[in-house]
Protein backbone atom coordinates (compact mmCIF):
# COMPACT_ATOMS: atom_id res chain seq x y z
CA UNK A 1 0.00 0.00 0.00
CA UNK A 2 1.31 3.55 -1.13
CA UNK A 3 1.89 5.69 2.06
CA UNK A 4 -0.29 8.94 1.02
CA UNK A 5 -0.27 12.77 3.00
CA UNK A 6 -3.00 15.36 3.08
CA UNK A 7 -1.93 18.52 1.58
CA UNK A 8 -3.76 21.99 1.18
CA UNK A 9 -4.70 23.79 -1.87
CA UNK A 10 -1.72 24.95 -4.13
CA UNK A 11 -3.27 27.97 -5.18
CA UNK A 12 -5.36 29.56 -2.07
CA UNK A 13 -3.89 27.27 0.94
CA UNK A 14 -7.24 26.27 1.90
CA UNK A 15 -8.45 22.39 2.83
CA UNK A 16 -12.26 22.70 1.91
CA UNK A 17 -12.59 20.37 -1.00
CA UNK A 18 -15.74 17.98 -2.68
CA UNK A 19 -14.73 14.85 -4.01
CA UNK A 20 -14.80 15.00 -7.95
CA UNK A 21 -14.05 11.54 -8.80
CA UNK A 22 -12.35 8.51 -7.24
CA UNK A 23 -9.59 6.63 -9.67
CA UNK A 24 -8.04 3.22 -9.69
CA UNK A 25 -4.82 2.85 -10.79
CA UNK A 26 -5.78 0.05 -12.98
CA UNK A 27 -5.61 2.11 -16.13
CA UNK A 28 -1.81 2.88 -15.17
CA UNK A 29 0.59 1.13 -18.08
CA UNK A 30 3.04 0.89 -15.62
CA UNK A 31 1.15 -1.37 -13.11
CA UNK A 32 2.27 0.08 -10.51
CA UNK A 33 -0.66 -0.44 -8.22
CA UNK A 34 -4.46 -1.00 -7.65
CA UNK A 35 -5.01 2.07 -5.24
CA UNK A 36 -7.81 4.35 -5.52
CA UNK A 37 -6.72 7.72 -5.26
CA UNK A 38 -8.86 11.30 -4.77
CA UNK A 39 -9.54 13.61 -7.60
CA UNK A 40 -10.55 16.83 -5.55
CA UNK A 41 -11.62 20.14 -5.86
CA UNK A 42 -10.97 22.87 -3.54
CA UNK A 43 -14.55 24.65 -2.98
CA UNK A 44 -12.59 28.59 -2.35
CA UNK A 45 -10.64 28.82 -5.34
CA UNK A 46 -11.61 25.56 -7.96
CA UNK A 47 -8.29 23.83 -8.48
CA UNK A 48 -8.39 20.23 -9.06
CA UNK A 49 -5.35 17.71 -7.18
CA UNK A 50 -5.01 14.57 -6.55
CA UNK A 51 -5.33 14.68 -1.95
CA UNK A 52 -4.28 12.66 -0.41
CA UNK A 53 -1.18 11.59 -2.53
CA UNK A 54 1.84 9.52 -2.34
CA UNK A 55 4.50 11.21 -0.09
CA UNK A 56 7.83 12.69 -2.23
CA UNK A 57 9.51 9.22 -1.18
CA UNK A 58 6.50 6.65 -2.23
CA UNK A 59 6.10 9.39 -5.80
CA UNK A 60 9.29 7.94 -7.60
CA UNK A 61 7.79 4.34 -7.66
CA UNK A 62 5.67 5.88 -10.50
CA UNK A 63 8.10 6.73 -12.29
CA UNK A 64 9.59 3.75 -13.07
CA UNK A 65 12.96 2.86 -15.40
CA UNK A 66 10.81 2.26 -18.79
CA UNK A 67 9.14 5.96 -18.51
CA UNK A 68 11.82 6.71 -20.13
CA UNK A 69 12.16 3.33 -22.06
CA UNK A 70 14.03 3.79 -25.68
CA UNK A 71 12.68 0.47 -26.65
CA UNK A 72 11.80 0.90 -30.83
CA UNK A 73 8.65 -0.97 -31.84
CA UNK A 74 6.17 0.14 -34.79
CA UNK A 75 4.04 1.94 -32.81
CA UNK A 76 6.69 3.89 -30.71
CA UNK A 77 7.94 4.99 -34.36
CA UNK A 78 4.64 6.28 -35.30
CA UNK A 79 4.37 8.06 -31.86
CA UNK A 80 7.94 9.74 -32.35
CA UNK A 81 7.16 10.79 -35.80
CA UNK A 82 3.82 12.68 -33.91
CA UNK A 83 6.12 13.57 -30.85
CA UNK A 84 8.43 15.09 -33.60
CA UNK A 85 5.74 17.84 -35.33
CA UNK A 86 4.76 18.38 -31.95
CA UNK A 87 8.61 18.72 -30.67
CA UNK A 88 8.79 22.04 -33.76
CA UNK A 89 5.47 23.28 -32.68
CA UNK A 90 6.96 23.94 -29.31
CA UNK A 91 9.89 25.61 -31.01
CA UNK A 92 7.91 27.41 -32.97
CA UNK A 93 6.63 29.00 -29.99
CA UNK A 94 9.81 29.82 -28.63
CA UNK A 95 11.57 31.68 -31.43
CA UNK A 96 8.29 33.60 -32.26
CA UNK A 97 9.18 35.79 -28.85
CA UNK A 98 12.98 34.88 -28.70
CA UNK A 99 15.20 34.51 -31.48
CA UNK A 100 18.27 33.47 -29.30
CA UNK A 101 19.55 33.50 -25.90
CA UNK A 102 19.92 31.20 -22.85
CA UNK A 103 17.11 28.60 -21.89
CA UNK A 104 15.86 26.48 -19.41
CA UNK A 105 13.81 23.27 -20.37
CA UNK A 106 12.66 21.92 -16.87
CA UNK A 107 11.88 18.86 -16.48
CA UNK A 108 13.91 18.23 -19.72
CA UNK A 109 13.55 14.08 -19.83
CA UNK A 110 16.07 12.70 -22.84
CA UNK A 111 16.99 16.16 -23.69
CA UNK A 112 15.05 15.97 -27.35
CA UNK A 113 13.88 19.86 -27.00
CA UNK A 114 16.78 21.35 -25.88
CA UNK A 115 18.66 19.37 -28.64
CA UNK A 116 16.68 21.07 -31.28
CA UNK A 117 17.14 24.45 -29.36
CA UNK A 118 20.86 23.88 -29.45
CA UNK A 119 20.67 23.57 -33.45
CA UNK A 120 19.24 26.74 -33.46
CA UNK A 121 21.90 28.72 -31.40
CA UNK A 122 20.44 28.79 -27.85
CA UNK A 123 22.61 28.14 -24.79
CA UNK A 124 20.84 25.58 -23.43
CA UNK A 125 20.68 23.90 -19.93
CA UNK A 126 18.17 21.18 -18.53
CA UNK A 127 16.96 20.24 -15.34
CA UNK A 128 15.10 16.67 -14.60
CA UNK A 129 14.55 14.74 -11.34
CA UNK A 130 14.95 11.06 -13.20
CA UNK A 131 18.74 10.15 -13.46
CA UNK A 132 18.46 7.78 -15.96
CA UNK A 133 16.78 10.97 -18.09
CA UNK A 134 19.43 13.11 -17.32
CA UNK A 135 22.02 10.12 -18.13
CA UNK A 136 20.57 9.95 -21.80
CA UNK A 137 20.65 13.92 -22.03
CA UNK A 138 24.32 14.11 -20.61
CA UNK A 139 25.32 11.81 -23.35
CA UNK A 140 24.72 14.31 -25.70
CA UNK A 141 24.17 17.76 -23.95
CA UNK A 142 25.82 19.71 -21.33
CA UNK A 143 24.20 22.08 -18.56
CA UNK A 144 21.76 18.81 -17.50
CA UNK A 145 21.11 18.92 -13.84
CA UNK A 146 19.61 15.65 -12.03
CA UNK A 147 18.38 17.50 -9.59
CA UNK A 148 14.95 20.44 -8.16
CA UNK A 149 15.51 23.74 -9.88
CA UNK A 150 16.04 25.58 -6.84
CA UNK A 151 19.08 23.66 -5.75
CA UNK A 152 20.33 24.67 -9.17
CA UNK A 153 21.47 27.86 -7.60
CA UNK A 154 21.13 29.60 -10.80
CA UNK A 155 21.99 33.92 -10.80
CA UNK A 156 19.36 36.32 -10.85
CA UNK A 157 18.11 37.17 -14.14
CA UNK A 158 19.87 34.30 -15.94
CA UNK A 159 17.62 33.45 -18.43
CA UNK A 160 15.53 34.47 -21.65
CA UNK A 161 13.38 31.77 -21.95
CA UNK A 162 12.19 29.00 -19.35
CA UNK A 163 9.85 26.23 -20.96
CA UNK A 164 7.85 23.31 -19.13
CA UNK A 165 6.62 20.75 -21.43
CA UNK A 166 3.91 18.54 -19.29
CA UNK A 167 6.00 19.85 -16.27
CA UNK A 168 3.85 21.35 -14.02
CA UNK A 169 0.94 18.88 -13.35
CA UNK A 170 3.95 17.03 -11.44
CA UNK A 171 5.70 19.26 -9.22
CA UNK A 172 4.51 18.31 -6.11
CA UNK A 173 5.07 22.00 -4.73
CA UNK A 174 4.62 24.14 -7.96
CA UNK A 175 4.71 27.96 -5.67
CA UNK A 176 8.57 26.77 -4.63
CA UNK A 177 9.27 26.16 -8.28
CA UNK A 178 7.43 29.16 -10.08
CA UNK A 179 8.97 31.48 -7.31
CA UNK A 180 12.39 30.30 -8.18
CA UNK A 181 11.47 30.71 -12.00
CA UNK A 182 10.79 34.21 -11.46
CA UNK A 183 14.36 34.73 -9.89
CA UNK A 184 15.89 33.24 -12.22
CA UNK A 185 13.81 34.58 -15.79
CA UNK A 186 14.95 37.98 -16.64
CA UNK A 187 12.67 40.73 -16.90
CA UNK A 188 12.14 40.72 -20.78
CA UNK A 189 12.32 37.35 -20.79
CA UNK A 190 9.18 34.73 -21.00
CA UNK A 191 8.02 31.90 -19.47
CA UNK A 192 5.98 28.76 -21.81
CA UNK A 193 4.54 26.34 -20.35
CA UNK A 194 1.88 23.37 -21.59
CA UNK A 195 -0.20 21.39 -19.40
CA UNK A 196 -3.39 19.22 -19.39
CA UNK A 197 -6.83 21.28 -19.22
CA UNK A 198 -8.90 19.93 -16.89
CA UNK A 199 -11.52 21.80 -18.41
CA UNK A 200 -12.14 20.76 -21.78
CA UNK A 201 -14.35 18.34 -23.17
CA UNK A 202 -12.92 15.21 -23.05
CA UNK A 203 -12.24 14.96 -19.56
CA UNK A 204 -15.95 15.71 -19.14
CA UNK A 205 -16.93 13.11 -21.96
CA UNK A 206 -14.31 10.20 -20.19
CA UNK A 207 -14.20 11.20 -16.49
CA UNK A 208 -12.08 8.79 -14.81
CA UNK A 209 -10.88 7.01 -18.03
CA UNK A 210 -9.35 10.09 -19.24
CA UNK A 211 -5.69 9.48 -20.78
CA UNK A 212 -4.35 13.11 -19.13
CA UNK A 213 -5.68 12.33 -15.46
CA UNK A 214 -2.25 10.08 -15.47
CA UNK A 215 -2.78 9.43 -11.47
CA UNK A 216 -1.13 10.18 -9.22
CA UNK A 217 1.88 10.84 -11.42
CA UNK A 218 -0.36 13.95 -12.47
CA UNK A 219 -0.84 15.43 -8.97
CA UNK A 220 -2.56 18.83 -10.02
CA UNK A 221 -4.90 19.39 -12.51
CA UNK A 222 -4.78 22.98 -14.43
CA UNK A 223 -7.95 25.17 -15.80
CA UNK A 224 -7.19 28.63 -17.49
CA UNK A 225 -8.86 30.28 -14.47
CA UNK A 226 -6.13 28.46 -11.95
CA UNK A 227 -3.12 28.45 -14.02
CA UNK A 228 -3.57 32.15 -14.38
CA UNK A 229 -3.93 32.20 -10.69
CA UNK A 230 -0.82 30.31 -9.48
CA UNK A 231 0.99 32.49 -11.96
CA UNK A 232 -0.60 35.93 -11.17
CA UNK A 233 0.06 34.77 -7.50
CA UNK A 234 3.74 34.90 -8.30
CA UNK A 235 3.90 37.95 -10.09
CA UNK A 236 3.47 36.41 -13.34
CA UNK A 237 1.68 38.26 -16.23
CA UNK A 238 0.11 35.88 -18.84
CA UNK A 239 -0.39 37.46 -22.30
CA UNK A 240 -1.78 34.71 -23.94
CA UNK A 241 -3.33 31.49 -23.55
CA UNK A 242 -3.88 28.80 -26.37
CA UNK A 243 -5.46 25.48 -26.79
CA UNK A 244 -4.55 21.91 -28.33
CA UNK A 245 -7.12 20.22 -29.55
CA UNK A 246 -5.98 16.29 -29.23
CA UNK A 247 -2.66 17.45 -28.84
CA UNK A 248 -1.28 14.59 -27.16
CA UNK A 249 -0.38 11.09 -29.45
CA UNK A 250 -3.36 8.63 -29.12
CA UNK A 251 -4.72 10.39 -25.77
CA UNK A 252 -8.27 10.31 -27.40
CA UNK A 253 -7.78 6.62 -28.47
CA UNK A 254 -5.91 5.27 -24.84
CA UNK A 255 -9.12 7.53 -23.28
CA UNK A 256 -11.37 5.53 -25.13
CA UNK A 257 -9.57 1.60 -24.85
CA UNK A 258 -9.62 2.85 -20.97
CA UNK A 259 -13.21 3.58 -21.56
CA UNK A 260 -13.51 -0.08 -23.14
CA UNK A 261 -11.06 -1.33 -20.24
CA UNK A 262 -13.98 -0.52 -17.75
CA UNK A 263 -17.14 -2.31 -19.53
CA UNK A 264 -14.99 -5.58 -19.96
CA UNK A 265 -15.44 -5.95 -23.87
CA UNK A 266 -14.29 -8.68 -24.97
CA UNK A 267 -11.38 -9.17 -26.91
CA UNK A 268 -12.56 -9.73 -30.31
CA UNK A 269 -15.24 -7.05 -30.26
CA UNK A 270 -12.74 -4.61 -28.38
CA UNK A 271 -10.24 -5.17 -31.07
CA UNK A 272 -13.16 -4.27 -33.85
CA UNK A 273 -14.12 -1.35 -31.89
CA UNK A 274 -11.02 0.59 -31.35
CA UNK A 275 -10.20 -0.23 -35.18
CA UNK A 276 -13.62 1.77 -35.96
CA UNK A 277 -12.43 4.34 -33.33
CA UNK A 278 -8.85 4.89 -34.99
CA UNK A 279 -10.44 5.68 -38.55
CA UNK A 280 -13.03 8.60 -36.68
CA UNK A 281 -9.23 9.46 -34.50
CA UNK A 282 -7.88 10.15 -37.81
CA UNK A 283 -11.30 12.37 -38.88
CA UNK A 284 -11.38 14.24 -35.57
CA UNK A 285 -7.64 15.20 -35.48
CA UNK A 286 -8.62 16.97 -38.58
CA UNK A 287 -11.88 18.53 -37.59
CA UNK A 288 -10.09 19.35 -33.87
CA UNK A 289 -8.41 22.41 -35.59
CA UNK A 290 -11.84 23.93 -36.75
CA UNK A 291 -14.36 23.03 -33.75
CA UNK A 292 -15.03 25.48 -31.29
CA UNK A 293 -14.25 23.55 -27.92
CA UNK A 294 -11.51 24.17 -25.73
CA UNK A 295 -8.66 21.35 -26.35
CA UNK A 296 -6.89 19.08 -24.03
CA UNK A 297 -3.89 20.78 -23.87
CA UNK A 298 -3.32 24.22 -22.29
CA UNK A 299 -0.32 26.83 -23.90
CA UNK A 300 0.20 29.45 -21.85
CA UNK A 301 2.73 32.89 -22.64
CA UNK A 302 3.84 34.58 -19.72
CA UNK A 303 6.35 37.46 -19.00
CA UNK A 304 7.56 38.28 -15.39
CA UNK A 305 5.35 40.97 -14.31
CA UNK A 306 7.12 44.36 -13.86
């Protein structure tokens, strides 16, 4: 059994919260455990986090050696080839506000980003908890820290751009973090950042079975209204906000076989179903770019507020 703590709200410090949902792990592809764990949402300020969760000891269990597997099959291919488009969308991003200049890519994993952003003149350092990541980055990159960002000890004003990819559903204390990000981020310099939004669509369409809820690796769970809080909280000024429709590889179909998971379909059937599914995958990845919901996946600009 996963030793869990109670923790208060992120955002407004309280501990009133309603249950939202209870998960099983079962959906995990790690198989890590059967625990139920609580999707809650605080009733003062409406962030969404997992409470109680496993303690920073018990956390790294879920993150086992094979999240960061290398292992090459067909389908890992496809998803790379995704992964890749995606990869220059997020430089795209970058160099529309910066050009050049020094960045930070926290939680950097295998260093693939800052690789790219290397190619394209940037002095580029990485920071990344896992040391097995950080071994794969090191191999090719310098400036890769296994360690938390504020035992980095990085000067004041050091950098022009600081980017987390997926980064901060995980922190399991995201003020220390974004206060030491604001230290560090120079005063014309900007901040990305992408995360799940726990307010679109599909998470209201799949619930539990959605592919971003990722529990309890996922420990906080991001709307515009609360990301713009935790950021405006630390002096933050967001200029602009974006959404990804299905922006993840396969999230919709993984939501859906977890949906399938849950009903017990059989095998057969199951296998008929999600070949159906990938064909309207294909059709709704197109349409995503035209329909008027707000996508999975929240982009968000900010500058340090002056």
């Amino acid at each position: 059994m996963t030793e869990l703590e109670y923790v208060g709200c992120a955002l407004c410090g309280g501990n009133n919260t309603e249950l939202v949902i209870k998960v099983y792990n079962t959906h995990d592809a790690y198989s890590i455990t059967n625990q139920s764990f609580n999707l809650v949402k605080c009733r003062n300020c409406g962030l969404l986090y997992i409470n109680p969760r496993p303690t920073k000891e018990e956390i790294s269990r879920f993150y086992p050696e094979k999240y960061y597997s290398v292992k090459i099959t067909f389908l890992t291919k496809i998803i790379n080839l995704i992964n890749y488009f995606l990869k220059l969308a997020q430089i795209r991003r970058v160099i529309k506000y910066k050009k050049q200049g020094r960045l930070l890519d926290l939680g950097c994993g295998v260093g693939e980003f800052l690789g790219e952003m290397k190619r394209r003149g940037f002095e580029v350092y990485g920071v990344d908890p896992s040391s097995q990541a950080c071994k794969l980055a090191q191999g090719r990159l310098k400036n890769i820290f296994n360690t938390e960002l504020e035992e980095c000890h990085f000067p004041d004003n050091y950098f022009d751009v600081v980017t987390l990819w997926h980064v901060l559903e995980h922190l399991p204390n995201p003020n220390i973090t974004l206060k030491e990000i604001h230290r560090v981020l120079k005063k014309d310099g900007i901040l990305i950042l992408e995360t799940p939004n726990i307010d679109s669509l599909l998470f209201k369409i799949f619930k539990k079975n959605w592919f971003h809820l990722d529990i309890p690796r996922h420990l906080y769970h991001w709307s515009s209204k609360t990301i713009r809080g935790i950021l405006n909280k630390h002096k933050f000024r967001v200029f602009k906000i974006s959404y990804f429709s299905l922006g993840f590889p396969l999230s919709l179909f993984h939501s859906f076989s977890n949906l399938l998971n849950d009903h017990e379909i059989r095998s057969l059937f199951r296998q008929l179903i999600l070949m159906v599914f990938s064909l309207l995958l294909i059709i709704l990845t197109i349409l995503s770019r035209i329909l008027p919901f707000k996508g999975e996946i929240l982009i968000v600009y900010v500058r340090v507020e002056i």
